[in-house]
C-alpha atoms as a PDB file:
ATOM      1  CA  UNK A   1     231.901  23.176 136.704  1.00  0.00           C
ATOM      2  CA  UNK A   2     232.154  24.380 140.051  1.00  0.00           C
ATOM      3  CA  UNK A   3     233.288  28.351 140.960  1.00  0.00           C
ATOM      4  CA  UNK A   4     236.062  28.366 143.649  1.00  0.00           C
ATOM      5  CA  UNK A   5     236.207  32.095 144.872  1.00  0.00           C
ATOM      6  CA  UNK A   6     239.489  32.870 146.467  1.00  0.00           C
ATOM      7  CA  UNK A   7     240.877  36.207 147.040  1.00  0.00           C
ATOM      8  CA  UNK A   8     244.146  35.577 144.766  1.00  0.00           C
ATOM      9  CA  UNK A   9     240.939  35.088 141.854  1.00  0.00           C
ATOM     10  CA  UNK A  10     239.074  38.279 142.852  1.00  0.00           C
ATOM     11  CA  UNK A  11     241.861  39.908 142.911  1.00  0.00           C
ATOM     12  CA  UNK A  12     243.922  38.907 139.628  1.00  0.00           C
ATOM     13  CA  UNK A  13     240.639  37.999 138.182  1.00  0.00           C
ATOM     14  CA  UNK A  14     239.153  39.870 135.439  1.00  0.00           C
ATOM     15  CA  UNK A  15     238.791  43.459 135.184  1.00  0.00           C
ATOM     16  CA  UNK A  16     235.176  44.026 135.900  1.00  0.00           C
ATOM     17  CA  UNK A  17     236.092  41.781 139.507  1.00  0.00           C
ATOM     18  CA  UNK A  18     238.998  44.419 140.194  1.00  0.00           C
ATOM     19  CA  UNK A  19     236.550  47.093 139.855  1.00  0.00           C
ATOM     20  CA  UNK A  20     234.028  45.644 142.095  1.00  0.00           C
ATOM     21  CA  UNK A  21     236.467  44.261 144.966  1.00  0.00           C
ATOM     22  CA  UNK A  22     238.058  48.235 144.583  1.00  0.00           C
ATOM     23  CA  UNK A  23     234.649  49.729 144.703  1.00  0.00           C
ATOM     24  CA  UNK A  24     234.005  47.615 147.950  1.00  0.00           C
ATOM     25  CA  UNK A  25     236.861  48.385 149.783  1.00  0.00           C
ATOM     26  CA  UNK A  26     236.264  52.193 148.653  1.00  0.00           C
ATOM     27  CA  UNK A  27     232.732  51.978 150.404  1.00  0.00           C
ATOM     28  CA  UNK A  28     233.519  50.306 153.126  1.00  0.00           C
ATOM     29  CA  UNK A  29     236.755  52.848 153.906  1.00  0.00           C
ATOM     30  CA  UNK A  30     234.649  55.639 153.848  1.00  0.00           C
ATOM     31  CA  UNK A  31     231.613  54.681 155.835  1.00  0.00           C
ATOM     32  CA  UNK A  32     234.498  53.346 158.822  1.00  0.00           C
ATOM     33  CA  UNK A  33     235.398  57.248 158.315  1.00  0.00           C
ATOM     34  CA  UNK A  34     232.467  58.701 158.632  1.00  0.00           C
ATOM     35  CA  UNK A  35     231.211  56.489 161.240  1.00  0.00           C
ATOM     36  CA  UNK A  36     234.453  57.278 163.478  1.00  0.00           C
ATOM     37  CA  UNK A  37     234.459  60.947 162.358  1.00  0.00           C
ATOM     38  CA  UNK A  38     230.591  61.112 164.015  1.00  0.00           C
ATOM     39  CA  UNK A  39     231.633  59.862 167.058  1.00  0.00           C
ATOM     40  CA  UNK A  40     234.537  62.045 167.650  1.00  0.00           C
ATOM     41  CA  UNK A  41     232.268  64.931 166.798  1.00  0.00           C
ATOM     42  CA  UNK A  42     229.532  63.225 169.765  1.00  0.00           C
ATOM     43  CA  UNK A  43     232.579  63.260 171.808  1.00  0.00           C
ATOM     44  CA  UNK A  44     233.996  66.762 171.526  1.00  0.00           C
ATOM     45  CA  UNK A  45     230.216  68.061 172.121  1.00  0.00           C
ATOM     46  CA  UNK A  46     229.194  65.711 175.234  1.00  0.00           C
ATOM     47  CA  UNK A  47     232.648  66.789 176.473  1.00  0.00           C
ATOM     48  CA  UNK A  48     231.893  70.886 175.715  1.00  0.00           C
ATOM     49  CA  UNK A  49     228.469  70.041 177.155  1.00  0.00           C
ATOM     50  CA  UNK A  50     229.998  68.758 180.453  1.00  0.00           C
ATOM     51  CA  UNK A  51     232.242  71.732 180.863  1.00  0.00           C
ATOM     52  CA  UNK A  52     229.477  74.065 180.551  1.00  0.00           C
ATOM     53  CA  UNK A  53     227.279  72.408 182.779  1.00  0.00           C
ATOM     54  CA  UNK A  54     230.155  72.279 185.335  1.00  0.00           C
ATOM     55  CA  UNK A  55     231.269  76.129 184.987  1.00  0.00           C
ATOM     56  CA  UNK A  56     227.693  76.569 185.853  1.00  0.00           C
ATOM     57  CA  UNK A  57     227.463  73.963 189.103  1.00  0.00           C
ATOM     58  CA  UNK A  58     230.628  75.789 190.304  1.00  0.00           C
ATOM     59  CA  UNK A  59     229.223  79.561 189.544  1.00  0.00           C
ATOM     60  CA  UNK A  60     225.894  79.040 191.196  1.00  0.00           C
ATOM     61  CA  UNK A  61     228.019  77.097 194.136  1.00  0.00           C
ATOM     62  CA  UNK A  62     229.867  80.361 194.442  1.00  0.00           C
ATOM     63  CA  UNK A  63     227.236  82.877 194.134  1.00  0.00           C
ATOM     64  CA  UNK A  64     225.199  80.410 196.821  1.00  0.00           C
ATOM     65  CA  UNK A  65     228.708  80.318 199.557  1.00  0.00           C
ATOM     66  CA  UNK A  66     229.605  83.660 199.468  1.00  0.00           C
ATOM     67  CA  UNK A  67     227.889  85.228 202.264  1.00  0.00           C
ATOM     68  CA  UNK A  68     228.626  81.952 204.323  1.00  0.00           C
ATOM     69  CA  UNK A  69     232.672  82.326 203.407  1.00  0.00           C
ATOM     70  CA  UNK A  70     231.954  86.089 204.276  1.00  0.00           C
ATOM     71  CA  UNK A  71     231.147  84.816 207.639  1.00  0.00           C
ATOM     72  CA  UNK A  72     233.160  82.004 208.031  1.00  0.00           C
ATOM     73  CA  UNK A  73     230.382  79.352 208.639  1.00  0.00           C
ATOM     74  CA  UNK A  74     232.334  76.306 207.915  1.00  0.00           C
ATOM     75  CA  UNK A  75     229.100  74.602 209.198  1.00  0.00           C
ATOM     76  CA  UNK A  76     227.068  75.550 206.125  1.00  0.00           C
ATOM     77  CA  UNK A  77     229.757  75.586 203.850  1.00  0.00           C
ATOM     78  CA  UNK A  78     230.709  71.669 204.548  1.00  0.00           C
ATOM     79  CA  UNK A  79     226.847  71.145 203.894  1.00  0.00           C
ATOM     80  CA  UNK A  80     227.502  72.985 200.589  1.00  0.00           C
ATOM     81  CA  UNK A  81     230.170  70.688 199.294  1.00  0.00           C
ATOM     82  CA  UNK A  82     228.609  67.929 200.807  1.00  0.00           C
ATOM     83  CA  UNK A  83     225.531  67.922 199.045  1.00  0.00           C
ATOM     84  CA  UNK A  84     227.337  69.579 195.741  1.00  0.00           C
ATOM     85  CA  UNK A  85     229.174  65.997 196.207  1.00  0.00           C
ATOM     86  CA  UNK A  86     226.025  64.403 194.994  1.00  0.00           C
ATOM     87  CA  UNK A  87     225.959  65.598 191.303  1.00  0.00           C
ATOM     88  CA  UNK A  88     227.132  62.784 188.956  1.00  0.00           C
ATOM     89  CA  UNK A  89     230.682  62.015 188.188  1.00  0.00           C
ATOM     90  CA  UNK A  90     231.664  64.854 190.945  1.00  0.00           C
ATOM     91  CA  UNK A  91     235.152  63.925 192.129  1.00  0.00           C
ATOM     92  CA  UNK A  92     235.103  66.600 194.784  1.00  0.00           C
ATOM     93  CA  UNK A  93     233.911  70.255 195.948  1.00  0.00           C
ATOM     94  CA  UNK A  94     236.037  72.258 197.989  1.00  0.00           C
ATOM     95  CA  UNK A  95     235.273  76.104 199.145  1.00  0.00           C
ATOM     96  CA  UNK A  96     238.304  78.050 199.953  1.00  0.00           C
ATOM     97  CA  UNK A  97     239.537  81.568 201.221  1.00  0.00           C
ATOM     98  CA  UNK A  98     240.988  84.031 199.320  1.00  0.00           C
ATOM     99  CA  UNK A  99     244.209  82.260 200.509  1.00  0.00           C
ATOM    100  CA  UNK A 100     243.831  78.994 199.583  1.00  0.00           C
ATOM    101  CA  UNK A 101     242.412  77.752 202.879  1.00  0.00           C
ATOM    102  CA  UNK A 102     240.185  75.010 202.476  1.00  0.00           C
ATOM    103  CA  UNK A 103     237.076  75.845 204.555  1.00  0.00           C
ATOM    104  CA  UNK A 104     235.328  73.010 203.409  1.00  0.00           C
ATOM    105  CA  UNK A 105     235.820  70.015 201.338  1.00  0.00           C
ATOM    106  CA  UNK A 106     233.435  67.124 200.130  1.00  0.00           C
ATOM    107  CA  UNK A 107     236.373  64.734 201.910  1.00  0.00           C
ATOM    108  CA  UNK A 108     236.241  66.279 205.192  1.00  0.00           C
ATOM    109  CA  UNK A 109     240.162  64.933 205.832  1.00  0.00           C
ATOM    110  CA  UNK A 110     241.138  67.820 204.021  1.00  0.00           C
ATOM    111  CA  UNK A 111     239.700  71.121 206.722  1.00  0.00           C
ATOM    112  CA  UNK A 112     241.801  73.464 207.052  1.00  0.00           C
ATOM    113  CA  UNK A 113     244.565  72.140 204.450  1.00  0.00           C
ATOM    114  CA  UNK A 114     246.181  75.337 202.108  1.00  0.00           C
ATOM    115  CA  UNK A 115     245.721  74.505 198.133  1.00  0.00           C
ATOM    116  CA  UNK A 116     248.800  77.222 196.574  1.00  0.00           C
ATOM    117  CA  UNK A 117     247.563  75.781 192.824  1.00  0.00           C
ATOM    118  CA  UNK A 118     244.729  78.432 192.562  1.00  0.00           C
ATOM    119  CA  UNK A 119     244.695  80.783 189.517  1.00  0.00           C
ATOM    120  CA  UNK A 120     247.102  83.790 190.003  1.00  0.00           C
ATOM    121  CA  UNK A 121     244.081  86.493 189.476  1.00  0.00           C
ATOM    122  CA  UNK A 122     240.932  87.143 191.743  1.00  0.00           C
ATOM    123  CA  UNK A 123     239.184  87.838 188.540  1.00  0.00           C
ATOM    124  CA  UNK A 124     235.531  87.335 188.398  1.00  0.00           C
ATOM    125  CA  UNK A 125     235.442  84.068 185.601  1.00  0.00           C
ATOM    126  CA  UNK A 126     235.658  80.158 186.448  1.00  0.00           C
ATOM    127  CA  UNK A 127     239.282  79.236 184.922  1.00  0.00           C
ATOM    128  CA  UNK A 128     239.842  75.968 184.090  1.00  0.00           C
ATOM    129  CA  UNK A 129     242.789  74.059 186.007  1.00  0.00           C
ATOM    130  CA  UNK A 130     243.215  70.670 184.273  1.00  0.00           C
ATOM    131  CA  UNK A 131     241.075  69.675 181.563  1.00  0.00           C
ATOM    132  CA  UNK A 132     242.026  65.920 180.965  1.00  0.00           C
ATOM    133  CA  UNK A 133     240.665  63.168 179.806  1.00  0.00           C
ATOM    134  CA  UNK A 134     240.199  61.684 183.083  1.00  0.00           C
ATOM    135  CA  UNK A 135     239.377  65.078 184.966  1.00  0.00           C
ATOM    136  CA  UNK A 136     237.558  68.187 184.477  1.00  0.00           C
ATOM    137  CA  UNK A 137     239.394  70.930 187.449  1.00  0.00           C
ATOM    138  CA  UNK A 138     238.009  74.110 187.843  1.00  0.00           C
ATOM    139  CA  UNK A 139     238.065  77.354 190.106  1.00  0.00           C
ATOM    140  CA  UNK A 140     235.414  79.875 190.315  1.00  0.00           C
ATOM    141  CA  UNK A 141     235.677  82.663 192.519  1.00  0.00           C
ATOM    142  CA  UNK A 142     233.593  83.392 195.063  1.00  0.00           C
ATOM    143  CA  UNK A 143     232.441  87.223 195.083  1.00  0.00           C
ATOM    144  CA  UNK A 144     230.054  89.402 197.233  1.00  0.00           C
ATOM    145  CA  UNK A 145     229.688  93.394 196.617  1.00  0.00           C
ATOM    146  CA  UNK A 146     232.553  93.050 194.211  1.00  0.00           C
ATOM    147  CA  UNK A 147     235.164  91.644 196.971  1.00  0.00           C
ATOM    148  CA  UNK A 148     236.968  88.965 196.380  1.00  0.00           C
ATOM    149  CA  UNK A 149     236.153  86.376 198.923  1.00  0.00           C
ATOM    150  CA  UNK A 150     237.553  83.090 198.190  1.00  0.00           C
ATOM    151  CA  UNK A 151     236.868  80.407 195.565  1.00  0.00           C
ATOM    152  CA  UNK A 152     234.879  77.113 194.646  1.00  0.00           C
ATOM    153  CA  UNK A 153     237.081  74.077 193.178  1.00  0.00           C
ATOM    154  CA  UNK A 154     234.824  71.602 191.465  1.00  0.00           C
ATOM    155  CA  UNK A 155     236.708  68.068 189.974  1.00  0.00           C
ATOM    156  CA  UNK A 156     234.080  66.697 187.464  1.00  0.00           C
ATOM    157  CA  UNK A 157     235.166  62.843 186.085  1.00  0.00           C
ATOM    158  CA  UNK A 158     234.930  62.007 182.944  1.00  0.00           C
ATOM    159  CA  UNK A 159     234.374  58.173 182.993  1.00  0.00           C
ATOM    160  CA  UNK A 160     230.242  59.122 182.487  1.00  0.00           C
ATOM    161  CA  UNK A 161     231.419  61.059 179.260  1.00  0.00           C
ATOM    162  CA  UNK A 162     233.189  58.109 177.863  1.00  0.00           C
ATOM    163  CA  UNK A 163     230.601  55.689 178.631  1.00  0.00           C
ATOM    164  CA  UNK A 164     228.459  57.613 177.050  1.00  0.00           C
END
């Protein structure tokens, strides 16, 4: 007598089949949950990681410009965004003057260009500009002595993030 399984017989089978198959499906239902629910938590933290690590990239760029953007050395400031350029995933670095004046940019086509999307206030935090998917855009201001000099723009990618 041979046993032909077919899914029409586990399911309309007998009672203690109907169980199992249900059981199964159960199990396997909740382990795709927690399995997805695991990696959206890894997500959310690599991406709350990356943020941090950028508000502190831009804050150190700022507290490390200001005395050149006091000055006005666009010499050492396009060696500052240059080599901030290096950092992985950076999109770009761009050091401006309190009126938007780009006095150096990690795509040197852009000297001397006016960016009007800065935040409204001169206060001393990094604000966030766009926080996509795709894009991380922040400004951090650029202080000395309490004066409001200009401000660092750092675009961080997030195709590293997702990969990850």
């Amino acid at each position: 007598m041979s046993r032909h399984f077919s899914l029409r017989t586990l399911l309309l089978g007998s009672l203690r089949r109907q169980l199992m198959a249900g059981m199964g499906i159960v199990v396997s239902l909740m382990m795709a949950m927690l399995v997805w629910q695991w990696a959206a938590r890894q997500h959310a933290d690599l991406k709350n990681q990356q943020t941090e690590q950028a508000i502190a990239l831009a804050e150190s760029i700022a507290l490390s410009s200001s005395v050149w953007v006091a000055s006005r050395d666009v010499a050492g400031l396009q060696e500052i965004a240059t080599n901030s350029a290096g950092y992985p995933d950076v999109r770009f670095v761009i050091l401006l003057d309190r009126q938007g004046q780009v006095l150096a940019h990690s795509d040197p086509a852009f000297l001397g260009k006016f960016m009007p999307d800065l935040p409204a206030s001169a206060s001393a935090e990094t604000t966030i500009i766009q926080n996509a998917s795709s894009l991380l855009d922040l400004a951090s201001p650029v202080m000395l002595d309490q004066e409001h000099l200009g401000w660092v723009r750092i675009g961080i990618g997030r195709t590293q993030l997702d990969t990850r």
